[in-house]
N, C-alpha and C. Protein backbone atom coordinates (compact mmCIF):
# COMPACT_ATOMS: atom_id res chain seq x y z
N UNK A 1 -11.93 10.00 -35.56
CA UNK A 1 -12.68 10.69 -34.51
C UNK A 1 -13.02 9.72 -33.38
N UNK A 2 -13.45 8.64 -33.76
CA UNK A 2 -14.20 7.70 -32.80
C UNK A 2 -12.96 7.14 -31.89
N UNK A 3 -11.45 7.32 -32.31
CA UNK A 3 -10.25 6.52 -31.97
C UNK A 3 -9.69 7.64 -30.97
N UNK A 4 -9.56 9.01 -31.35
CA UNK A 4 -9.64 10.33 -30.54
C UNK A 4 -10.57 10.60 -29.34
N UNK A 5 -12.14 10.23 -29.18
CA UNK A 5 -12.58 10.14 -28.41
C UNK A 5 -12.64 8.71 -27.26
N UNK A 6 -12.05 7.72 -28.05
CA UNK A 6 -11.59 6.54 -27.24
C UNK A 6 -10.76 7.40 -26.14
N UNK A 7 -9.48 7.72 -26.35
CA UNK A 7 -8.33 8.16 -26.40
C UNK A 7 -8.38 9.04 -25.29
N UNK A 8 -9.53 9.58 -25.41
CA UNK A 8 -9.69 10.81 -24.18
C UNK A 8 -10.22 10.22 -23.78
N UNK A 9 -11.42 9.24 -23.16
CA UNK A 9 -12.00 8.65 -22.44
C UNK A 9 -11.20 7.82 -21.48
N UNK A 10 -10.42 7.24 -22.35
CA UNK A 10 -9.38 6.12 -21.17
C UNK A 10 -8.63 7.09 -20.30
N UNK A 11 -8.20 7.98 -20.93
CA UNK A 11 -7.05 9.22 -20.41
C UNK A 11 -7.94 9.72 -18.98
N UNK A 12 -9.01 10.30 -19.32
CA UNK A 12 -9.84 10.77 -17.83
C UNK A 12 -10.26 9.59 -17.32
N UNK A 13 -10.51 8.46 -17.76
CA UNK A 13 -10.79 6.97 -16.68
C UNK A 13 -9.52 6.94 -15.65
N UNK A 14 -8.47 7.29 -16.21
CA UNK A 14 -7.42 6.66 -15.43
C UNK A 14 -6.75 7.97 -14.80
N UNK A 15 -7.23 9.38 -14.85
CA UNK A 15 -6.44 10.71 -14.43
C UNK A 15 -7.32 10.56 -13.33
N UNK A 16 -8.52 9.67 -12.64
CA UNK A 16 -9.68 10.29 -11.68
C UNK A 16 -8.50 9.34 -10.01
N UNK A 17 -7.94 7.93 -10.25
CA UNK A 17 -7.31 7.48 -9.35
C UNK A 17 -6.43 7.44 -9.34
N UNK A 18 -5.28 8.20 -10.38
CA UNK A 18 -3.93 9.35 -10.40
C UNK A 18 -4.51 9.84 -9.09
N UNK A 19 -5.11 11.30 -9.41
CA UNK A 19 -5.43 12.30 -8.60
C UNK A 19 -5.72 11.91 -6.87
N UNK A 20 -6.38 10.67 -7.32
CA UNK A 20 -6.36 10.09 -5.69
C UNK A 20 -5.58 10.16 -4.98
N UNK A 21 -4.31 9.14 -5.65
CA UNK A 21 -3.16 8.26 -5.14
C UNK A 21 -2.49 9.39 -4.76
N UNK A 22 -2.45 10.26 -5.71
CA UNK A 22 -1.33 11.47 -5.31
C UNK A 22 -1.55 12.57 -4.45
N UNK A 23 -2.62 12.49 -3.98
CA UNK A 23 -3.57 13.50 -2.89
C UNK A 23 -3.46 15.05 -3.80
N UNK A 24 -3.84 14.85 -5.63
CA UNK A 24 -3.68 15.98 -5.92
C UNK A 24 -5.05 17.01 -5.21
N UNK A 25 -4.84 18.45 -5.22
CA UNK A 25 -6.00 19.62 -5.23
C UNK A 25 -6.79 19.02 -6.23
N UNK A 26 -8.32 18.94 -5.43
CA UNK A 26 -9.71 19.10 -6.23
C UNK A 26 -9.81 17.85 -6.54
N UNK A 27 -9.21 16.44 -5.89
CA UNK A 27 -9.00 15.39 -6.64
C UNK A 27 -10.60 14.94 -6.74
N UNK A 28 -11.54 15.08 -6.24
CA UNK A 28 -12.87 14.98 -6.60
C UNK A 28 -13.60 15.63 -7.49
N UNK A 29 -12.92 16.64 -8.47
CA UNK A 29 -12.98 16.93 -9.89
C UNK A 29 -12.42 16.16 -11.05
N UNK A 30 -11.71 15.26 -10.26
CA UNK A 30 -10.61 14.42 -11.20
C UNK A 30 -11.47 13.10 -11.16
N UNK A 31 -12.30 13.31 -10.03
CA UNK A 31 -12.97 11.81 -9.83
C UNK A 31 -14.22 11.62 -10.79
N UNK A 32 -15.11 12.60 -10.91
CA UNK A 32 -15.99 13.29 -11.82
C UNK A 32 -15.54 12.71 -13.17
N UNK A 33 -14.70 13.54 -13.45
CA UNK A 33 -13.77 13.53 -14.84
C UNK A 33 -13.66 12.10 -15.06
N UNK A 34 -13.22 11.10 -14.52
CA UNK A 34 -13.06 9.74 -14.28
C UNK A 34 -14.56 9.09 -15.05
N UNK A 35 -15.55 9.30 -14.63
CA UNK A 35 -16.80 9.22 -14.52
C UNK A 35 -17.21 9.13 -15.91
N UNK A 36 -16.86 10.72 -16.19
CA UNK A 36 -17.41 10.82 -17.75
C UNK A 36 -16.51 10.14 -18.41
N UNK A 37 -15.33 9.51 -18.54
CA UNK A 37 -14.39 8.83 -18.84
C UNK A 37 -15.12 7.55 -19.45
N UNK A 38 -15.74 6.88 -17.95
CA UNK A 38 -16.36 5.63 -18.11
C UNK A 38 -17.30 6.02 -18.61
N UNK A 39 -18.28 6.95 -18.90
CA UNK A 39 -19.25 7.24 -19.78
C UNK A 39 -18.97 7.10 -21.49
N UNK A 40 -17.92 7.70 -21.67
CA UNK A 40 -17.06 7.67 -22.70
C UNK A 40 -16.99 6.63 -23.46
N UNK A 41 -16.59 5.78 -23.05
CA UNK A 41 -16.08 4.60 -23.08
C UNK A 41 -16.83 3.51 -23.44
N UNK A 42 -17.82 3.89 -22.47
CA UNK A 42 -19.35 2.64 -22.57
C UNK A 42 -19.85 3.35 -23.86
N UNK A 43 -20.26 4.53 -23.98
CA UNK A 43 -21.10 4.97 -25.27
C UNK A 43 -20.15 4.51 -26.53
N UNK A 44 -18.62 4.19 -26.83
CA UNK A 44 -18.78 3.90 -27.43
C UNK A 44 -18.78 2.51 -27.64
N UNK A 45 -18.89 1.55 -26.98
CA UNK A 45 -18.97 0.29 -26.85
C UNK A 45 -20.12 0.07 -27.45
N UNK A 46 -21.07 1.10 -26.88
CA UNK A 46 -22.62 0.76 -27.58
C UNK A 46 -23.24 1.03 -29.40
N UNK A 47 -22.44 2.01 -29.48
CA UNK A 47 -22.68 2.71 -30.51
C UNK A 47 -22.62 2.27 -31.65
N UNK A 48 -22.70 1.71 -32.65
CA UNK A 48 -22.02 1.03 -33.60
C UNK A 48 -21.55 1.84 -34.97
N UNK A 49 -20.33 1.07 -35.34
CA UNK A 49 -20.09 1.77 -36.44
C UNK A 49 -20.78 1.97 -38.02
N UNK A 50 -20.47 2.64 -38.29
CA UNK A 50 -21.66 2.85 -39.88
C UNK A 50 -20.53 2.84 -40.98
């Protein structure tokens, strides 16, 4: 689970300056998305395993 939610976190870290580069539609939903990505990411950095 914890390797799955890695997994999606990096995936929306890196879909937010895709969307940029490529001038996709809504790319400031993608940027968002990006966001919680790095949210993602940090929580689990913090979190520790049990």
């Amino acid at each position: 689970m914890r390797t799955a939610i890695l997994i999606l976190g990096v995936s929306l870290f890196i879909a937010g300056p895709i969307a940029k580069l490529y001038h996709f539609d809504h790319a400031n939903n993608y940027m968002i998305a990006s966001g919680l990505g790095l949210v993602m990411i940090t929580a689990l950095a913090f979190i520790k395993k049990k």
